[in-house]
N, C-alpha and C. Protein backbone atom coordinates (compact mmCIF):
# COMPACT_ATOMS: atom_id res chain seq x y z
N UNK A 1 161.84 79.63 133.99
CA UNK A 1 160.64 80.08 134.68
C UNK A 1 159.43 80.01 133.73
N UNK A 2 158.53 79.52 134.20
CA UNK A 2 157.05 79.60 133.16
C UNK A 2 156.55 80.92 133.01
N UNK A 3 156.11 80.65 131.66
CA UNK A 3 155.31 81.78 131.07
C UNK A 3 153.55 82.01 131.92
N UNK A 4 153.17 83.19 132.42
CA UNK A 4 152.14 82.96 132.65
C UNK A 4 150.93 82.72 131.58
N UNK A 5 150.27 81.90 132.00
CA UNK A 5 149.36 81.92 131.17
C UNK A 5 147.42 82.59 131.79
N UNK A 6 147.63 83.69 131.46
CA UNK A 6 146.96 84.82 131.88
C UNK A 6 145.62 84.21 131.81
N UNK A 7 145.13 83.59 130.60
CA UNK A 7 143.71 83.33 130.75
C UNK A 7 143.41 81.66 131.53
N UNK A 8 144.14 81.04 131.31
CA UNK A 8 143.78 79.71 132.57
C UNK A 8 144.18 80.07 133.65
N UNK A 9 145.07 81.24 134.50
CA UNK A 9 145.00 81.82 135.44
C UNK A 9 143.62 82.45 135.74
N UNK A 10 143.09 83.13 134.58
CA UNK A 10 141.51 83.44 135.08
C UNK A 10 140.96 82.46 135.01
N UNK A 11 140.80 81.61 134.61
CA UNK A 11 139.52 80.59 134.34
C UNK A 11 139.76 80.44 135.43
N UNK A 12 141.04 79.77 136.34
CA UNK A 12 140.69 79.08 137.61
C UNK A 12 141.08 79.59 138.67
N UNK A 13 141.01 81.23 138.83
CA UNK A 13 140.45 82.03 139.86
C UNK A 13 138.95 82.42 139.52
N UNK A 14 138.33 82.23 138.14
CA UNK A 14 136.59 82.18 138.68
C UNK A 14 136.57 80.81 138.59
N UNK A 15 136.72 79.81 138.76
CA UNK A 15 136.66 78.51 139.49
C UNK A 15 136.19 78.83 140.81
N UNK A 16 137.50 79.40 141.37
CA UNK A 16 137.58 79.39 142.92
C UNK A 16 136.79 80.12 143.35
N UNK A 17 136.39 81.08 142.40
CA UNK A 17 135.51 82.27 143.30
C UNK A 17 134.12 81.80 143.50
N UNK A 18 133.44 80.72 142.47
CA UNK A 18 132.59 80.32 142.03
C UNK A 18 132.18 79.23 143.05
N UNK A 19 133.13 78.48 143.43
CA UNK A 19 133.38 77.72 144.39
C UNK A 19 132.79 78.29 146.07
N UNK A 20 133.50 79.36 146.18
CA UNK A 20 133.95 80.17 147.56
C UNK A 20 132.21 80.48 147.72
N UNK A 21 131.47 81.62 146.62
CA UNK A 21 130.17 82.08 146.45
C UNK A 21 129.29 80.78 146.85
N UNK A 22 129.46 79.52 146.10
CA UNK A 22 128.41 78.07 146.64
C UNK A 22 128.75 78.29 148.15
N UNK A 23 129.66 78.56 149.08
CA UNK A 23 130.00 78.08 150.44
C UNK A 23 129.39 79.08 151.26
N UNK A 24 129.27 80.24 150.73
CA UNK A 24 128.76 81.79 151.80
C UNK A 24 127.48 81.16 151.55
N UNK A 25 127.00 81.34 153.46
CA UNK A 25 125.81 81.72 153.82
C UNK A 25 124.64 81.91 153.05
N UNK A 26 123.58 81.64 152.70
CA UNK A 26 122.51 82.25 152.52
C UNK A 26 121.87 83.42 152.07
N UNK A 27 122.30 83.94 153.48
CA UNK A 27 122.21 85.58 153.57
C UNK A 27 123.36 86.28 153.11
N UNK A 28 124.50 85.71 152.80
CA UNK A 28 125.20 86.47 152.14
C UNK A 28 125.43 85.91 150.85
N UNK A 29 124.83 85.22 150.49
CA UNK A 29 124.89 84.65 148.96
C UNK A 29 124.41 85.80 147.71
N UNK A 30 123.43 86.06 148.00
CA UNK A 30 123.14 87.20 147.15
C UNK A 30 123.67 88.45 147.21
N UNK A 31 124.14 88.79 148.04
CA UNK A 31 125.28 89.98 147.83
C UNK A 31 126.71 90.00 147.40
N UNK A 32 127.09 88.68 147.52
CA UNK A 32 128.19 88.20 146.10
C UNK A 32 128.55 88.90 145.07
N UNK A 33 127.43 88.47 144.49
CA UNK A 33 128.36 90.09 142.93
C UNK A 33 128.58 90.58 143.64
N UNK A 34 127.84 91.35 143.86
CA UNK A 34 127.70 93.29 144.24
C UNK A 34 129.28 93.32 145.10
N UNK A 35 129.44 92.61 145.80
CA UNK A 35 130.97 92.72 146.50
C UNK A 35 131.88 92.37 145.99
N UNK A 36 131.61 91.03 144.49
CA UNK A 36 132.89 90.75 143.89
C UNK A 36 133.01 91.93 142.95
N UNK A 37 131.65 92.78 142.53
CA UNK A 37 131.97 93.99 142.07
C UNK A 37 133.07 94.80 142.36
N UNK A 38 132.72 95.12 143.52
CA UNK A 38 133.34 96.05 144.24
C UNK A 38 134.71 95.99 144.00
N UNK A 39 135.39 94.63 144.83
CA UNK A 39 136.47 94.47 144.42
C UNK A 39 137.16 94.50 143.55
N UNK A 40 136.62 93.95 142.22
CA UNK A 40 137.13 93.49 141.13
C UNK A 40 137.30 95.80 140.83
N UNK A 41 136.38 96.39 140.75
CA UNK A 41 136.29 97.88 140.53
C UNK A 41 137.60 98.51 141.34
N UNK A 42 138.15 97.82 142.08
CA UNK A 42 139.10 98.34 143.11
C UNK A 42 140.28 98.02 142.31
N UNK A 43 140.49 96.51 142.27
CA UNK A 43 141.52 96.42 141.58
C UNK A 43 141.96 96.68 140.17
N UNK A 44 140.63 96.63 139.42
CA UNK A 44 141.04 97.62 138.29
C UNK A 44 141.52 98.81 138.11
N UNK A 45 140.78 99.75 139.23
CA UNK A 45 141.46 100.60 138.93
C UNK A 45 143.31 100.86 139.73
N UNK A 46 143.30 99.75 140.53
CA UNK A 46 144.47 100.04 140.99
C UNK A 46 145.69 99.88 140.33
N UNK A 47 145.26 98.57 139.33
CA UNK A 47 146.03 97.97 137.99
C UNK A 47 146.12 99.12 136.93
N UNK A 48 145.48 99.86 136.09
CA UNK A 48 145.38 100.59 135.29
C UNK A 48 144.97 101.73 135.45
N UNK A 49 144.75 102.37 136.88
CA UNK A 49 144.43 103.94 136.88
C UNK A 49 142.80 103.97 136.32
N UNK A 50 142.31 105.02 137.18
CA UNK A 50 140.76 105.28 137.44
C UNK A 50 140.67 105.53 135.98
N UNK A 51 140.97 106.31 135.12
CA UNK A 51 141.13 106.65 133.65
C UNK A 51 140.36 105.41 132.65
N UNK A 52 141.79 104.78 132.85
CA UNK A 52 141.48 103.05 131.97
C UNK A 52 140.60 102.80 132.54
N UNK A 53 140.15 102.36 133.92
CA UNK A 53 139.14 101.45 134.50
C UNK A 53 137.80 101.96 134.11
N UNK A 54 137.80 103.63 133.88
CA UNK A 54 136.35 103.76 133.10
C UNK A 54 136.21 103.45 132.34
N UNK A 55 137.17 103.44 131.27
CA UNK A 55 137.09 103.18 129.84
C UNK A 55 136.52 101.14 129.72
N UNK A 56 137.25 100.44 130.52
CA UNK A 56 136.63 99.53 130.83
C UNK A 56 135.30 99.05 131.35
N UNK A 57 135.61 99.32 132.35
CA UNK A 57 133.94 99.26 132.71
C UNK A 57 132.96 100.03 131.82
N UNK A 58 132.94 100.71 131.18
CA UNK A 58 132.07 101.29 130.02
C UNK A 58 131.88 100.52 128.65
N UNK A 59 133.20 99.20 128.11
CA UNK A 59 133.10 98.35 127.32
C UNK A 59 132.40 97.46 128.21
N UNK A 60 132.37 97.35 129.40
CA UNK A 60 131.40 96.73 129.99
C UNK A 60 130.26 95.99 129.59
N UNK A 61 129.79 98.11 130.40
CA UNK A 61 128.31 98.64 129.82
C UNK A 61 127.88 98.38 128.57
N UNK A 62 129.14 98.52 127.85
CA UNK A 62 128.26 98.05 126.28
C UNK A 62 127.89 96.85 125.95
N UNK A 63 128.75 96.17 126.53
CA UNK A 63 128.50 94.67 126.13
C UNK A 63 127.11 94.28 127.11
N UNK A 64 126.90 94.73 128.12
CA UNK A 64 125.68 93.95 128.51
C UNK A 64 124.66 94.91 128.39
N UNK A 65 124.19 95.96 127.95
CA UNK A 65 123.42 97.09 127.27
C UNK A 65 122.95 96.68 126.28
N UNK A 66 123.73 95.38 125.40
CA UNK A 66 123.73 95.00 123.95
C UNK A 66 122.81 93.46 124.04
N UNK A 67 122.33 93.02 125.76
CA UNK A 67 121.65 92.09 126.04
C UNK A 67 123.00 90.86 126.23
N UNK A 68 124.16 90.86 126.30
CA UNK A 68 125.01 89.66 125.98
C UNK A 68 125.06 89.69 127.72
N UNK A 69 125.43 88.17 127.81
CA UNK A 69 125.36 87.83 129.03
C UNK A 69 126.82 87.48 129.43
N UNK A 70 127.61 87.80 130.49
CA UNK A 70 128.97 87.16 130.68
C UNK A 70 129.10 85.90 130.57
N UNK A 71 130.20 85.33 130.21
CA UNK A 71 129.89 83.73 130.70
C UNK A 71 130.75 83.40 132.05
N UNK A 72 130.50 82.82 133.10
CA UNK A 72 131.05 82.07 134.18
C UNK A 72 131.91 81.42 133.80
N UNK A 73 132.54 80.95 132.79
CA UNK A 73 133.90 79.76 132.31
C UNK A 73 134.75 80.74 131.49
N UNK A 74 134.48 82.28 131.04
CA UNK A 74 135.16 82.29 129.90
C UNK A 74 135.71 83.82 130.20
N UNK A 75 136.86 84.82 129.96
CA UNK A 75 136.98 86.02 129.65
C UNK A 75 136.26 86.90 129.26
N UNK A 76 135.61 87.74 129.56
CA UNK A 76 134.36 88.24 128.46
C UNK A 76 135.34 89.00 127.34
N UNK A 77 134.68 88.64 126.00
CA UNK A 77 135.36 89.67 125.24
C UNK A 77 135.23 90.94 124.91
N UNK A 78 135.57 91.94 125.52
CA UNK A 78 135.56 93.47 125.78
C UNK A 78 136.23 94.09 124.29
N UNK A 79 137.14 93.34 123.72
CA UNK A 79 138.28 93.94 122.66
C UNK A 79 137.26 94.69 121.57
N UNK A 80 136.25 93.81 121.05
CA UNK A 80 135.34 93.93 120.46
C UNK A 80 134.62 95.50 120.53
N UNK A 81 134.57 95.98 121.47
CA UNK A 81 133.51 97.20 121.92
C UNK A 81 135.11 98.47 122.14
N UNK A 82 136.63 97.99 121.03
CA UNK A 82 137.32 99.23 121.49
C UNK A 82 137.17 100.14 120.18
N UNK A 83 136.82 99.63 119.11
CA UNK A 83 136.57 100.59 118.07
C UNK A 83 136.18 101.61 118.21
């Protein structure tokens, strides 16, 4: 059985998502984040408990508080902001 490989599994589910966002509407184009927010906030915490998911989303906050921008192709690196 293959090993997953966790981060080209992400790269090319934001492929797809990236993809999906070009195809919505107009009018729903710009509310994109804000809903892939949402979700993505859902399943974090459903994966790791409301606990972790703050603690995450708060390495977040730091990282883009700090002016850094996510990148669209890449993992953001959060590890950085656990010290």
């Amino acid at each position: 059985m293959r090993e997953p490989d966790r981060l080209a599994d992400l790269k090319r589910a934001m492929e797809l998502l990236t993809d999906a966002v070009e195809q919505l509407p107009d009018s729903c184009r710009d509310l994109a984040g804000n809903a892939l927010l949402n979700i993505a906030a859902e399943a974090v915490a459903h994966d790791v408990g409301c606990v972790e998911a703050g603690r995450i989303f708060s390495r977040l906050g730091d990282f883009l508080g700090q002016g850094h921008r996510p990148p669209s192709s890449s993992a953001l690196p959060l590890s950085g902001f656990d010290a």
